[in-house]
N, C-alpha and C. Protein backbone atom coordinates (compact mmCIF):
# COMPACT_ATOMS: atom_id res chain seq x y z
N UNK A 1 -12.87 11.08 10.93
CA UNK A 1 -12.54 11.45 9.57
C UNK A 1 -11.78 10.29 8.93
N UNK A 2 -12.09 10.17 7.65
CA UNK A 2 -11.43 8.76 6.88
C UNK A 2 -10.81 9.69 5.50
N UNK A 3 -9.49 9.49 5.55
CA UNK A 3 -8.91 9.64 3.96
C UNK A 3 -8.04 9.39 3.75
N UNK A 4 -8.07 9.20 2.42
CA UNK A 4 -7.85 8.37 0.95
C UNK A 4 -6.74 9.22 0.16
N UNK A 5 -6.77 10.45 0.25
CA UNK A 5 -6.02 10.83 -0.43
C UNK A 5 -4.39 10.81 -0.26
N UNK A 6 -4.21 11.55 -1.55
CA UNK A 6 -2.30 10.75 -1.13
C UNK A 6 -1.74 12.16 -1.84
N UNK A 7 -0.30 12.25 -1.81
CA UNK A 7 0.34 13.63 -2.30
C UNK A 7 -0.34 14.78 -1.36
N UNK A 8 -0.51 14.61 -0.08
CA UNK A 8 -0.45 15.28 0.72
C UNK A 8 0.77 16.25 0.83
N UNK A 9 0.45 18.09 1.12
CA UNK A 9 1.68 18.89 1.41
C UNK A 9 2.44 18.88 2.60
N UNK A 10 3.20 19.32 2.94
CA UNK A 10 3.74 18.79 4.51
C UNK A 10 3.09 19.55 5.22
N UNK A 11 2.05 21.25 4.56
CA UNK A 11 1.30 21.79 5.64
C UNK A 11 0.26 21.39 6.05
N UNK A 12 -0.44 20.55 4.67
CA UNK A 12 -1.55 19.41 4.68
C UNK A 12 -1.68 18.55 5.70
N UNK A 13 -0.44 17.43 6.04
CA UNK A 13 0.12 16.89 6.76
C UNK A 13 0.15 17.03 8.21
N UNK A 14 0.64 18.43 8.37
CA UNK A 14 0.60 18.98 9.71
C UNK A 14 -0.74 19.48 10.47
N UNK A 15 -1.41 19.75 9.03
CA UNK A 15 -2.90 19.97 9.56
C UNK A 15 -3.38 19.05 10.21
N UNK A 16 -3.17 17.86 9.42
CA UNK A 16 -3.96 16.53 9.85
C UNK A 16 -3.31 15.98 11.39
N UNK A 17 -2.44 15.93 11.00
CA UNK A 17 -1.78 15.90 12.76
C UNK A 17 -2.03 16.66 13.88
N UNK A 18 -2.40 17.73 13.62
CA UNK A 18 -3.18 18.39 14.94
C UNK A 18 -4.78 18.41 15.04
N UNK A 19 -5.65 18.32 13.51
CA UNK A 19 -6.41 17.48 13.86
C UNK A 19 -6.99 16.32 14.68
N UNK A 20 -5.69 15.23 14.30
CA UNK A 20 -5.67 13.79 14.87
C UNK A 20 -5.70 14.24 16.49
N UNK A 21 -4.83 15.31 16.77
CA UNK A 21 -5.08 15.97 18.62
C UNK A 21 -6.46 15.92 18.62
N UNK A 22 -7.43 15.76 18.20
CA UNK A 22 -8.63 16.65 18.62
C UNK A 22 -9.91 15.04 18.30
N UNK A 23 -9.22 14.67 17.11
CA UNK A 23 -10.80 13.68 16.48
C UNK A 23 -9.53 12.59 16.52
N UNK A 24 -10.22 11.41 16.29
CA UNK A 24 -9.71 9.82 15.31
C UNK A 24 -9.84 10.36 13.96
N UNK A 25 -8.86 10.05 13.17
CA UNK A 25 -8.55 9.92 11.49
C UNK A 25 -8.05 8.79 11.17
N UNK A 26 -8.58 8.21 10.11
CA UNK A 26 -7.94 7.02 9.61
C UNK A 26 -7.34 7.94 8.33
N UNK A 27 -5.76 7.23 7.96
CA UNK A 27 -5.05 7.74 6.90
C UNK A 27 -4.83 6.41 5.95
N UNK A 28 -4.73 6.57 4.62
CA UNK A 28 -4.07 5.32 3.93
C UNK A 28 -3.98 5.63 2.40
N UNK A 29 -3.58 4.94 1.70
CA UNK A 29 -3.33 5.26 0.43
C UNK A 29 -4.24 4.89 -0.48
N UNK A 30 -4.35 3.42 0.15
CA UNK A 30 -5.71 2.54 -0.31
C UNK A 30 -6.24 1.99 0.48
N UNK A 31 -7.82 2.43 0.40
CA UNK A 31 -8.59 1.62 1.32
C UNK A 31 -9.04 0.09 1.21
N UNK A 32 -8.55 -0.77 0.24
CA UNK A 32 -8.89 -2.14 -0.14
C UNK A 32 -8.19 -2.79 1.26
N UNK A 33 -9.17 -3.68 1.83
CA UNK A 33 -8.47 -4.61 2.57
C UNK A 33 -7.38 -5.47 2.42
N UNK A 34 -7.87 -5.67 0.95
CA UNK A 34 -6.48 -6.31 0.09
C UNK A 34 -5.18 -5.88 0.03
N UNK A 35 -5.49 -4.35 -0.61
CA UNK A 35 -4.11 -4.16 -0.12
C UNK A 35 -3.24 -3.66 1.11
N UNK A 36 -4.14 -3.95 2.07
CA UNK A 36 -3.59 -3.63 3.09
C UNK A 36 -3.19 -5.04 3.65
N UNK A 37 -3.74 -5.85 3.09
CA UNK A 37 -2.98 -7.18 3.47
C UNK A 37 -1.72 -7.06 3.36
N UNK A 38 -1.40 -7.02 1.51
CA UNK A 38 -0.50 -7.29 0.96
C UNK A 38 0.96 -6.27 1.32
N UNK A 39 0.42 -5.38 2.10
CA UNK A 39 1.56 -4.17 2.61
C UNK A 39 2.00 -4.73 3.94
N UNK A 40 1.16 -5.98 4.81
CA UNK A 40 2.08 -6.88 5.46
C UNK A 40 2.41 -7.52 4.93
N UNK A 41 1.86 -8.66 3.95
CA UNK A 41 2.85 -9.82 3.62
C UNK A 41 4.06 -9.20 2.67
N UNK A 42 4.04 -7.61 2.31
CA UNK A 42 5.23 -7.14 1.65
C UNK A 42 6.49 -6.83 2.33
N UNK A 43 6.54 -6.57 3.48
CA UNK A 43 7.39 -6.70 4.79
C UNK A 43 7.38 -7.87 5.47
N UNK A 44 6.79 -8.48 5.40
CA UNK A 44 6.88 -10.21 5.98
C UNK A 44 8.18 -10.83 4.87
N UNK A 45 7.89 -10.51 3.48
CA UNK A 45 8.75 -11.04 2.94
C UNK A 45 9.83 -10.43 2.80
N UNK A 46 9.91 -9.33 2.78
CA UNK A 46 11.22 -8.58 2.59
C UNK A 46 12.20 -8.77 4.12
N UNK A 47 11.65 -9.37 5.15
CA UNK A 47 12.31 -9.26 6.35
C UNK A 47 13.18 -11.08 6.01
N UNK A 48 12.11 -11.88 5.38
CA UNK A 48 12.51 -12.87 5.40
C UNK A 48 13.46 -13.54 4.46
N UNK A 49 13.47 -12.51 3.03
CA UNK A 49 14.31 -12.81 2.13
C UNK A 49 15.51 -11.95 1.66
N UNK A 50 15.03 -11.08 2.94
CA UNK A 50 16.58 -10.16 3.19
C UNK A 50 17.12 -9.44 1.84
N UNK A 51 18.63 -8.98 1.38
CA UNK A 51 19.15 -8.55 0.76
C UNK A 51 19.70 -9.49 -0.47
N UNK A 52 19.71 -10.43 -0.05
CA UNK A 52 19.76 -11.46 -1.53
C UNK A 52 19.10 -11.77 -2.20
N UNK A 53 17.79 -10.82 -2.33
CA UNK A 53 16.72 -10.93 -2.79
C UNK A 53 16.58 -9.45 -3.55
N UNK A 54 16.47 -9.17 -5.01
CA UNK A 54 16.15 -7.93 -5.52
C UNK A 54 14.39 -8.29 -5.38
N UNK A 55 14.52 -6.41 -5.48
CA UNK A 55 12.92 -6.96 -5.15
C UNK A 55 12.21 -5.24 -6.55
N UNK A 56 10.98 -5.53 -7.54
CA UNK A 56 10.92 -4.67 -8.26
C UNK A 56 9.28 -4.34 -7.90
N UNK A 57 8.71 -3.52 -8.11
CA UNK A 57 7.38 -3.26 -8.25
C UNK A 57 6.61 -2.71 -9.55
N UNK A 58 5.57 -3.29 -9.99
CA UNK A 58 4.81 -2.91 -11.33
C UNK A 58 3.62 -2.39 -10.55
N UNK A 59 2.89 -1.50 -11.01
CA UNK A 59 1.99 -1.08 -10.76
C UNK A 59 1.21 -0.38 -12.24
N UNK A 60 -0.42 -0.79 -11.98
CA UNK A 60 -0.63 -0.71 -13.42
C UNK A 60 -2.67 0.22 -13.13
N UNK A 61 -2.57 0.98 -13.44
CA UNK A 61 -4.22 1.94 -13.41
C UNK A 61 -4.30 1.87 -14.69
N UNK A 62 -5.62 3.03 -14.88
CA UNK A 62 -6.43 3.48 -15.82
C UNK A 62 -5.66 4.55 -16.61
N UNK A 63 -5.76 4.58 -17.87
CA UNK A 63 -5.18 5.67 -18.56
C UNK A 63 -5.12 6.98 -17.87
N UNK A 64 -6.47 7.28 -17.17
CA UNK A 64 -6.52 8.49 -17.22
C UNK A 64 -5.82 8.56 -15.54
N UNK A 65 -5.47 8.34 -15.06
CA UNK A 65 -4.90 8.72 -13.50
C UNK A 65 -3.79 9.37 -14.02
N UNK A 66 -3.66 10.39 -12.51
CA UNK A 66 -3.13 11.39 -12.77
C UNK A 66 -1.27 10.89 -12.40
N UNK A 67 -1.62 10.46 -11.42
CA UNK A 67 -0.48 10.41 -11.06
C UNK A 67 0.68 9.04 -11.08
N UNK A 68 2.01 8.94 -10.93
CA UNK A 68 2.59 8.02 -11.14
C UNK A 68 4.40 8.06 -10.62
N UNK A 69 4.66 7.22 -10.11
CA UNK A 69 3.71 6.17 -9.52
C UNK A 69 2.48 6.27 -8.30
N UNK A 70 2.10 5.56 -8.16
CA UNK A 70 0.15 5.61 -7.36
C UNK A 70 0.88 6.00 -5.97
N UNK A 71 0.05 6.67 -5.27
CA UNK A 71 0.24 6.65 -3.89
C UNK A 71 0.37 5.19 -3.22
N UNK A 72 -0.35 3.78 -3.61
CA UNK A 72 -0.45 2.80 -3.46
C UNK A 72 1.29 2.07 -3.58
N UNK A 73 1.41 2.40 -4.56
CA UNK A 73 3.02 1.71 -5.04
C UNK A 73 4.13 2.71 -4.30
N UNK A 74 3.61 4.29 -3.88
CA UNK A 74 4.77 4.76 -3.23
C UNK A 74 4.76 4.10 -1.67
N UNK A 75 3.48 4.44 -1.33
CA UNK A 75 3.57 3.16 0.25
C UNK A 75 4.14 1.53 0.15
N UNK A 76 4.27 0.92 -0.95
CA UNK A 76 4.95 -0.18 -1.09
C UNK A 76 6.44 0.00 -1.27
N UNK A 77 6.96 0.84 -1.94
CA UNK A 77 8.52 1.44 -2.14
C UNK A 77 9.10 1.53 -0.55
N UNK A 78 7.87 2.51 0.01
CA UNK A 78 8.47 3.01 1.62
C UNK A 78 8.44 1.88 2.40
N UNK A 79 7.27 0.67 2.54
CA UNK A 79 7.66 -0.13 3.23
C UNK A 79 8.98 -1.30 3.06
N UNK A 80 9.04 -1.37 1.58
CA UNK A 80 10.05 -2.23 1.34
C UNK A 80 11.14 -1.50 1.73
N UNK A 81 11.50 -0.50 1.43
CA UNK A 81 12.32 0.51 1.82
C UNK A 81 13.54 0.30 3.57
N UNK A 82 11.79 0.70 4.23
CA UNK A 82 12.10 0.52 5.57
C UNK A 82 12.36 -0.90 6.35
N UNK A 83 11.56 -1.78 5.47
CA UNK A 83 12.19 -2.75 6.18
C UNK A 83 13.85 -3.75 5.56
N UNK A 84 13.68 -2.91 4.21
CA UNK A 84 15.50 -3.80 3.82
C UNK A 84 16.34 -2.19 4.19
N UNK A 85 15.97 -2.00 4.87
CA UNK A 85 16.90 -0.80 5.39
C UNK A 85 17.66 0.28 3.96
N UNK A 86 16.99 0.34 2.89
CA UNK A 86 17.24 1.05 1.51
C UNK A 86 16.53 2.16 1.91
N UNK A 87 16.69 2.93 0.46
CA UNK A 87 16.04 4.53 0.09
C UNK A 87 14.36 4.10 -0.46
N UNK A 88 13.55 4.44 -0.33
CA UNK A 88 12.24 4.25 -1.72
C UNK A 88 12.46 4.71 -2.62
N UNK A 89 13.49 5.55 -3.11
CA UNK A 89 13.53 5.69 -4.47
C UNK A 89 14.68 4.98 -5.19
N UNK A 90 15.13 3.59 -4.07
CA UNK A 90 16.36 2.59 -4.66
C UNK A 90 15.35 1.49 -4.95
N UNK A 91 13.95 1.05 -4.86
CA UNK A 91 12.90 0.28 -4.77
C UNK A 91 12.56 0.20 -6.13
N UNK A 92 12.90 -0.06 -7.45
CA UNK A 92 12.22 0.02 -8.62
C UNK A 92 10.87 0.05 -9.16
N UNK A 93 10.31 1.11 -9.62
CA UNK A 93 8.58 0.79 -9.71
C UNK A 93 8.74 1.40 -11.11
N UNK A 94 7.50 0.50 -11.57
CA UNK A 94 7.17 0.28 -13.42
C UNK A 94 5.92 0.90 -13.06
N UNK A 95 5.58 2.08 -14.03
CA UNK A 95 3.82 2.90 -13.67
C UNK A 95 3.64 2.32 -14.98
N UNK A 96 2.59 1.57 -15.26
CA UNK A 96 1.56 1.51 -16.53
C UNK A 96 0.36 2.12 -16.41
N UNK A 97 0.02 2.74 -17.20
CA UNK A 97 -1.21 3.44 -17.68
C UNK A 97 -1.97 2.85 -18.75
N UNK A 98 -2.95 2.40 -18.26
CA UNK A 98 -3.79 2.06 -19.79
C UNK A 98 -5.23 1.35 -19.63
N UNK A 99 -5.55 1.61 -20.88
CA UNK A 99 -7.64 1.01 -20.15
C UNK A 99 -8.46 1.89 -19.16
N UNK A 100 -8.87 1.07 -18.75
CA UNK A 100 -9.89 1.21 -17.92
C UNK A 100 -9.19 0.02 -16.42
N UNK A 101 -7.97 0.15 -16.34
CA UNK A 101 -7.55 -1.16 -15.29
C UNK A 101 -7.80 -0.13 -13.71
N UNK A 102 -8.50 -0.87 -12.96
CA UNK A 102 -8.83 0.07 -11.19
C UNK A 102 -7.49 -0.06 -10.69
N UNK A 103 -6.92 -0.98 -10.45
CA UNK A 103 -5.60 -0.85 -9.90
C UNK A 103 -4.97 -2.27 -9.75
N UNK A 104 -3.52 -2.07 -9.96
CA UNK A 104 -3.50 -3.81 -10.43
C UNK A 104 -1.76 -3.67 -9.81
N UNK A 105 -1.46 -4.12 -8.38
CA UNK A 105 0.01 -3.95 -7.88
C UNK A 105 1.11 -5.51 -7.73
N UNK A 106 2.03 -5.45 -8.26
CA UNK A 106 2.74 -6.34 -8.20
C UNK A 106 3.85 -6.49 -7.36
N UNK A 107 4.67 -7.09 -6.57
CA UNK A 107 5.90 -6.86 -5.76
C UNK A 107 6.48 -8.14 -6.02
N UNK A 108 7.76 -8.40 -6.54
CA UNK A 108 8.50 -9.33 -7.60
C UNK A 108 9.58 -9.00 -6.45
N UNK A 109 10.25 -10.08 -5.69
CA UNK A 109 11.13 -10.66 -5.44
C UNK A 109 12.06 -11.84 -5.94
N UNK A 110 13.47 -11.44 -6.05
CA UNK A 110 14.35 -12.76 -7.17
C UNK A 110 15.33 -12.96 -6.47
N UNK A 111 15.35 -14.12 -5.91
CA UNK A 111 17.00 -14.60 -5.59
C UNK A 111 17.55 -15.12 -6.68
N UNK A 112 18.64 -16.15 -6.75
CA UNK A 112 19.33 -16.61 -8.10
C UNK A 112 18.56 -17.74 -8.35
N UNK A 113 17.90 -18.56 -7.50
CA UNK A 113 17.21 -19.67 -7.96
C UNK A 113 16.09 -19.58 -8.25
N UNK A 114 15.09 -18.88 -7.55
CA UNK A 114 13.81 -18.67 -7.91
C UNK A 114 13.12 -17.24 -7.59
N UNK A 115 11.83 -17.09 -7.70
CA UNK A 115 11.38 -15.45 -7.64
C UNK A 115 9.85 -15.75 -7.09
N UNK A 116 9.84 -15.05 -6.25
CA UNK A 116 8.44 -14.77 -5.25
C UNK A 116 8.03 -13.78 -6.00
N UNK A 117 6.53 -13.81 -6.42
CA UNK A 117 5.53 -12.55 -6.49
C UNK A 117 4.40 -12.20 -6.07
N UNK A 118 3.77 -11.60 -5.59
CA UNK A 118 3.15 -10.85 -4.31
C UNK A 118 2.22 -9.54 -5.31
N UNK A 119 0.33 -10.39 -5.49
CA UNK A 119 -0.11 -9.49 -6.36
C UNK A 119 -1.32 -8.88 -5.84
N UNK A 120 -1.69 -7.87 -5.96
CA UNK A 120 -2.99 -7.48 -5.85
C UNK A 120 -3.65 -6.85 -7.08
N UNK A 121 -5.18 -6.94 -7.42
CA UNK A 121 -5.77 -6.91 -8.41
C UNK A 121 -7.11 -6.35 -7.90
N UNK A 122 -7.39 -4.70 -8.12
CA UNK A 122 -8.58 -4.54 -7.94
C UNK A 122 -9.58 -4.41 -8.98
N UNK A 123 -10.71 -5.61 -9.01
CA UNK A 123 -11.33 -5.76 -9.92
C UNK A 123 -12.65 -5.03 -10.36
N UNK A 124 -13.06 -4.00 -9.12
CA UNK A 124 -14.09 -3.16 -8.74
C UNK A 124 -13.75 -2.01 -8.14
N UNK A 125 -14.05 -0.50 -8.21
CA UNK A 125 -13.66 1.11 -7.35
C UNK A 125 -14.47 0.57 -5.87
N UNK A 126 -15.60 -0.96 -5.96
CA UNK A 126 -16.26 -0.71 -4.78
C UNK A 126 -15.52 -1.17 -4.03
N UNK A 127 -14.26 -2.09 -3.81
CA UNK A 127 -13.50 -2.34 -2.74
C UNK A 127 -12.83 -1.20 -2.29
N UNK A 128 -13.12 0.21 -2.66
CA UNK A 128 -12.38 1.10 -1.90
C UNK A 128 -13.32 1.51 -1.24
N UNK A 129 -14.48 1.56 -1.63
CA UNK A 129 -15.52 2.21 -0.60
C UNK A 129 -16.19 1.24 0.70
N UNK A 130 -15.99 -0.04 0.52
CA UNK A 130 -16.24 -1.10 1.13
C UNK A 130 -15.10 -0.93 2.47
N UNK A 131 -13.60 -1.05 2.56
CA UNK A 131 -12.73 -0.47 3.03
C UNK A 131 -13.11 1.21 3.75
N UNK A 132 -13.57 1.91 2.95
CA UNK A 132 -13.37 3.34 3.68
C UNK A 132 -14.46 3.24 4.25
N UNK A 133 -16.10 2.63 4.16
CA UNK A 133 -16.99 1.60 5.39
C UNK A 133 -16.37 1.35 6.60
N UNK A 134 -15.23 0.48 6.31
CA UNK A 134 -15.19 -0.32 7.74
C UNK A 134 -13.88 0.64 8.32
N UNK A 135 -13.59 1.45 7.73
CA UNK A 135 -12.12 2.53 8.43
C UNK A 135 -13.39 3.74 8.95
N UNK A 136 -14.74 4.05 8.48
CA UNK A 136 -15.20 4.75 8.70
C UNK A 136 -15.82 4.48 10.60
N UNK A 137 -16.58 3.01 10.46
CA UNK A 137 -16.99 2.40 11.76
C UNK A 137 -15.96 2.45 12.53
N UNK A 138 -14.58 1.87 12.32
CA UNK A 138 -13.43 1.90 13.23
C UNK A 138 -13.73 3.25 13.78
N UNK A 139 -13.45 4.47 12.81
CA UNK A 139 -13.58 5.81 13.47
C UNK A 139 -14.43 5.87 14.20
N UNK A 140 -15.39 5.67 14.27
CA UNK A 140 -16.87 6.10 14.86
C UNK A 140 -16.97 5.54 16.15
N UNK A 141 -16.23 4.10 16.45
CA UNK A 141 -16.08 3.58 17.57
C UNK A 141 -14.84 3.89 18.28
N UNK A 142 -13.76 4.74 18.30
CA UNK A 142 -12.80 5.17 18.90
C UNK A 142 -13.43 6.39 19.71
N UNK A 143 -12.96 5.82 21.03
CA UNK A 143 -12.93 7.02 22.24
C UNK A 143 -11.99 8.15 22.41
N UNK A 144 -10.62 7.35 21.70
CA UNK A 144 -9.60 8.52 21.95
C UNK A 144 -9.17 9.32 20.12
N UNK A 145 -8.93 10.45 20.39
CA UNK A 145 -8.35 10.84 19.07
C UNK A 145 -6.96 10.39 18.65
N UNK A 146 -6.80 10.50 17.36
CA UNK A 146 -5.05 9.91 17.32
C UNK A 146 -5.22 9.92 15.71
N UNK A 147 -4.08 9.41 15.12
CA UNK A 147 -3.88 9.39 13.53
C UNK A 147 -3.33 7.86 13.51
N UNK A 148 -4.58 7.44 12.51
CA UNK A 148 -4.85 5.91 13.01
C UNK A 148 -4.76 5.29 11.13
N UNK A 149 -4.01 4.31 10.98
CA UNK A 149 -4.23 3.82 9.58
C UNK A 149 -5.18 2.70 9.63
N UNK A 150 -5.02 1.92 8.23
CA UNK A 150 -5.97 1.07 8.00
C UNK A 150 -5.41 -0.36 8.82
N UNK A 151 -4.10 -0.45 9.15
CA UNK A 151 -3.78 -1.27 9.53
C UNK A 151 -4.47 -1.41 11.21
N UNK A 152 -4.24 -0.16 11.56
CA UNK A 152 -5.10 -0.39 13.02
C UNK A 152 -6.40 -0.81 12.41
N UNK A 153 -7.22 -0.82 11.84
CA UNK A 153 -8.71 -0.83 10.95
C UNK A 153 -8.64 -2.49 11.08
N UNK A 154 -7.32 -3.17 10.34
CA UNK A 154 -7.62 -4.60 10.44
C UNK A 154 -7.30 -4.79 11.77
N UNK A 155 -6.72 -4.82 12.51
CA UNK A 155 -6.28 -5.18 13.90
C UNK A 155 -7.43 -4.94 14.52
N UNK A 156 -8.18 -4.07 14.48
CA UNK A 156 -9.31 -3.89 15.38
C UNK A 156 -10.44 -4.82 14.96
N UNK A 157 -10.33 -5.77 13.79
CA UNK A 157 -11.73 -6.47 13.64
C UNK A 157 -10.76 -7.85 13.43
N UNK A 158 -10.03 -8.42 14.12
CA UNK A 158 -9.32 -9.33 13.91
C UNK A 158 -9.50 -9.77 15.78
């Protein structure tokens, strides 16, 4: 099983976890390879530029999405979160709505001298299905069941 969805309930949640007893599930927020890059190099940098570093997030969709901020930008809050040892809701995130934009994430780090930024830009909906492809094969080739993200997905073709 492969999904995408996000705002999961905690009974939702629990379902899927005893599921994961039984089958392989891949979980994630976004299936772009991209941004699953960028959710390491977003903890790569936050480990490396520590607390003297504010760090903000923009995140920018389509008018019509429902929700805000994206499941995408709340998994970026939580990882920055967890790795500068903060809250995700001490993580600043900007939701824009507007157009026709697929998804467009920013992560802005500033010390006093200069400022790192860290972007992803999806320019097509097909990099999510391209992604939920290769999280789908991952599944299909696992022997054991478990609750598996996309990050195991890159590790396994790396």
């Amino acid at each position: 099983m492969v999904i995408g969805t996000t705002g999961l309930s905690d009974d939702q949640q629990a379902a899927l976890a005893a599921a994961a007893r039984e089958i392989p599930i891949v979980v994630s927020p976004n299936m772009s390879i991209g941004v699953n890059v960028l959710f390491e190099l977003v903890q790569a940098a936050a480990r490396r530029l520590g607390l003297d570093y504010t760090v903000a997030l923009e995140e920018t969709h389509h008018a019509g999405k429902k929700d805000a901020p994206s499941g995408t930008a709340k998994r970026l809050q939580a990882l920055l979160a967890g790795t500068r040892g903060d809250q995700p809701d001490r993580i600043r995130c900007e939701s824009v709505r507007r157009g026709e934009v697929v998804g467009d994430h920013v992560v802005t780090f500033e010390g006093p001298f200069e400022r790192l930024s860290l972007r992803h830009e999806a320019l097509s909906r097909d990099v999510f299905a391209l992604g939920a492809l290769k999280a789908a094969a991952f599944v299909a080739s696992r022997k054991a069941a478990g609750l598996y993200d996309m990050a195991d997905v890159l590790r396994a073709e790396s």
